[in-house]
Protein backbone atom coordinates (compact mmCIF):
# COMPACT_ATOMS: atom_id res chain seq x y z
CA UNK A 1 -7.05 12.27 -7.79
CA UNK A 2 -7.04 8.29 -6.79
CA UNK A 3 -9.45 6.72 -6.18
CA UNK A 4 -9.38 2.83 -5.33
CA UNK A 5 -10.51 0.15 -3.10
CA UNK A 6 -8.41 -2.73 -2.18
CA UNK A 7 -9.44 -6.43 -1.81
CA UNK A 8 -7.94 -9.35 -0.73
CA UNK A 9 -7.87 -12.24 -3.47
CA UNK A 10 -9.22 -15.82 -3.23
CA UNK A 11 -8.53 -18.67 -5.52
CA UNK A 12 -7.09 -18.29 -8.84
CA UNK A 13 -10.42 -18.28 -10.77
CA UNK A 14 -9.14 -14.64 -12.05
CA UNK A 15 -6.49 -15.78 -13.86
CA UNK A 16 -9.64 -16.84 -16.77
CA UNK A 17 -9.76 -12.82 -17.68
CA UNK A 18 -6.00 -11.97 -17.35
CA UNK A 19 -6.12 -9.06 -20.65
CA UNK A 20 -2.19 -8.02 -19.40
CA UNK A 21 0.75 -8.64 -17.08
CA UNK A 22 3.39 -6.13 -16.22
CA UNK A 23 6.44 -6.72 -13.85
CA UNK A 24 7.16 -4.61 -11.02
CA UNK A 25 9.77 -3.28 -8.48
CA UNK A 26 9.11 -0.72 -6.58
CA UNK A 27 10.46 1.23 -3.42
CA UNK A 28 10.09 4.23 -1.20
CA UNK A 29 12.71 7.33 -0.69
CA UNK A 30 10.24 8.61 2.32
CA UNK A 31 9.55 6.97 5.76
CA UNK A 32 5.67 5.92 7.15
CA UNK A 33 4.69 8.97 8.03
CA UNK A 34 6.45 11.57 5.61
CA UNK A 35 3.87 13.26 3.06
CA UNK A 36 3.80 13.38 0.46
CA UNK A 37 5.10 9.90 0.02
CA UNK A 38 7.98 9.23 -2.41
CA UNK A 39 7.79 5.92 -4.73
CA UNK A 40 10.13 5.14 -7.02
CA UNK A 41 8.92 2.48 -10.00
CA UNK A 42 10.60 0.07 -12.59
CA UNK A 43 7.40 -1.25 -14.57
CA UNK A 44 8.32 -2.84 -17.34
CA UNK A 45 11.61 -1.48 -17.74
CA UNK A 46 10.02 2.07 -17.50
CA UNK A 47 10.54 4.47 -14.54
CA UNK A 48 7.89 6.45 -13.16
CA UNK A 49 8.21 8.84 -9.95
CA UNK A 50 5.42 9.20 -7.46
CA UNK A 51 4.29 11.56 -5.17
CA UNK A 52 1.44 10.41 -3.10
CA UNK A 53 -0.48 12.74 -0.64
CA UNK A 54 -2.85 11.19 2.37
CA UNK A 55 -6.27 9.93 1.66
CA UNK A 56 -8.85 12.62 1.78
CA UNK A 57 -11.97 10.00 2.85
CA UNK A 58 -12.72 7.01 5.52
CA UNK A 59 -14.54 5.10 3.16
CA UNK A 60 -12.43 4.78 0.05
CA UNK A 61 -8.85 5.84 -0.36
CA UNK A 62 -8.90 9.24 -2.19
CA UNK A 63 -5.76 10.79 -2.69
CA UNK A 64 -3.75 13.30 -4.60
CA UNK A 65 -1.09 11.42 -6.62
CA UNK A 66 1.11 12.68 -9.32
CA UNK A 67 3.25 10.72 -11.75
CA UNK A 68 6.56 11.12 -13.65
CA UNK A 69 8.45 9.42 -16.27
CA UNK A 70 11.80 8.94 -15.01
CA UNK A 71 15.12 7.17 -16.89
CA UNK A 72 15.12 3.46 -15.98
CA UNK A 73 18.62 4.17 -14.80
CA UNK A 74 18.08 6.66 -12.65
CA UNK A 75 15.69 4.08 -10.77
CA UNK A 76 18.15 1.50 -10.54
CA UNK A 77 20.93 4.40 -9.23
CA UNK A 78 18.74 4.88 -6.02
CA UNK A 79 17.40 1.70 -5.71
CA UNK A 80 20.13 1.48 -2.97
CA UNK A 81 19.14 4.56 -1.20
CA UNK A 82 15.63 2.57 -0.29
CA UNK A 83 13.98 3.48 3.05
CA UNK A 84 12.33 -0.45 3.24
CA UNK A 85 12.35 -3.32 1.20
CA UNK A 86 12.06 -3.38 -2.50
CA UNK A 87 8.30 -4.55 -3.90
CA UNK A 88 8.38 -6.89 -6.47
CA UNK A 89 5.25 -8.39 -8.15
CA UNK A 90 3.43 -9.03 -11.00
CA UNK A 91 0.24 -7.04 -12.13
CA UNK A 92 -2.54 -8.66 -13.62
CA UNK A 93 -4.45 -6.62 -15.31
CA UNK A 94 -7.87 -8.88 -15.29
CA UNK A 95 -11.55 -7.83 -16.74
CA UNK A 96 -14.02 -8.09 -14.01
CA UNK A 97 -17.89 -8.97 -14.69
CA UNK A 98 -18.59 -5.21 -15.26
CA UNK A 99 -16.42 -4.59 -17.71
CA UNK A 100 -14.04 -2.96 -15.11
CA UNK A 101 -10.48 -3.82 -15.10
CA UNK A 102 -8.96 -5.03 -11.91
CA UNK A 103 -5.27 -4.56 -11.00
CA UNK A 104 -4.68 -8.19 -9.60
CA UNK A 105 -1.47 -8.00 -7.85
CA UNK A 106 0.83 -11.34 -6.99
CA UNK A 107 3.77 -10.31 -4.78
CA UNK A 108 7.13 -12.11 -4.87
CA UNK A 109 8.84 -10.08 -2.41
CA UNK A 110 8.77 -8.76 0.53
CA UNK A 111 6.13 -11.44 0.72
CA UNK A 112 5.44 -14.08 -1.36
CA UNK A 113 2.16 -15.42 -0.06
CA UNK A 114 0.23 -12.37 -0.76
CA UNK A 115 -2.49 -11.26 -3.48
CA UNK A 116 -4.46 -8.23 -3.39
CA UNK A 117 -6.34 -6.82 -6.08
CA UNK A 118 -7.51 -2.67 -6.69
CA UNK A 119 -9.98 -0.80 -8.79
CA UNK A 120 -9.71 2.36 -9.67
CA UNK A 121 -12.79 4.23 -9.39
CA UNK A 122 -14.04 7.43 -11.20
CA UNK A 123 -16.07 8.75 -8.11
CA UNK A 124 -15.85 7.75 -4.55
CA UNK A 125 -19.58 6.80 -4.57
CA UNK A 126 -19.34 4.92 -7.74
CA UNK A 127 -20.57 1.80 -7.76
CA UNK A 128 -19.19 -1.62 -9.34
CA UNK A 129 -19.81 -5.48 -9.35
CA UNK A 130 -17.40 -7.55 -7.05
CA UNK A 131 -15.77 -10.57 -8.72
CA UNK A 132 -16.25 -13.68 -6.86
CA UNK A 133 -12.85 -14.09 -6.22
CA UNK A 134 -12.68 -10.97 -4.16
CA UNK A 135 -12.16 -11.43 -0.45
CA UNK A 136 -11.92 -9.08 2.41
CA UNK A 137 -11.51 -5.79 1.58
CA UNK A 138 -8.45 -4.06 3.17
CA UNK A 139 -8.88 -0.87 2.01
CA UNK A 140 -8.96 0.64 5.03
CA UNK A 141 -6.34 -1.40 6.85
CA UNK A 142 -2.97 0.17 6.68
CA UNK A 143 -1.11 -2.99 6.65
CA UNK A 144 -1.74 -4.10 3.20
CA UNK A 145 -0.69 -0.49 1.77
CA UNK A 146 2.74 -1.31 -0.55
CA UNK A 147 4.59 1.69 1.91
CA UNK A 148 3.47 -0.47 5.23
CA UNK A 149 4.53 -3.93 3.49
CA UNK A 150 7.91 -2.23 2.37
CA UNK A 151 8.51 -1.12 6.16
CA UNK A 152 6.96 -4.37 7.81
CA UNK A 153 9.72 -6.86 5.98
CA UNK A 154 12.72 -4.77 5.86
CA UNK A 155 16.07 -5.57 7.51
């Protein structure tokens, strides 16, 4: 089970407790409203499938996901068969006042002007300190879900 909340980022005070950085590209084989979802990911040079299943609360997104290693080739071999655009961004891995780690995410494609950040929580009641660098939270909006930015810049 996921569970995360999703923020909007403002300023670039984060960057102070930066502990990692990975580089990703991601993309779907599954439209907006197939379940479960189908990603595809090259992180690091490392593929991982993922099947995601709809949330399972209103407040928090809570979801069944599962994960797979995958060849790095095999990625790249359907990277054409992409039902959107291809995600690409970096991912910040950053410590937040609580000792939590943040996923800070800076996108360079479809959108280059965007920067959300996630945490991953243990409990969907769980409580945690917000960094003063978080903004709005969009957990809840569609819109900023990877699947709905993949779809809203495509060709």
């Amino acid at each position: 089970m996921e569970i995360e909340r999703k923020f909007l980022v403002e300023g670039d005070s984060w960057k102070a407790e930066v502990q990692s950085v990975s580089k990703i590209a991601q993309f779907y084989l599954t439209g907006l409203d197939q379940s479960p979802t189908v990603r595809l990911r090259l992180e690091d040079g490392k593929g991982i499938l993922a099947l995601k299943y709809p949330s399972i609360s209103d407040q928090v997104l809570a979801r069944d996901e599962f994960e797979y290693p995958v060849p790095a080739a095999d990625i790249e071999a359907q990277r054409r068969r992409a039902t959107g655009a291809v995600i690409e961004k970096k991912r910040h891995r950053v410590m937040g006042p609580d000792r939590k780690i943040w996923e800070v995410d800076v996108f360079s494609s479809p959108i280059d002007t965007l920067v959300l950040a996630e945490i991953e929580l243990d409990d969907i009641n769980e409580d945690f300190v917000r960094p003063d660098w978080l903004g709005e939270e969009v957990t809840q909006d569609p819109s900023y879900s990877n699947l709905s930015l993949s779809f809203s810049f495509s060709s």
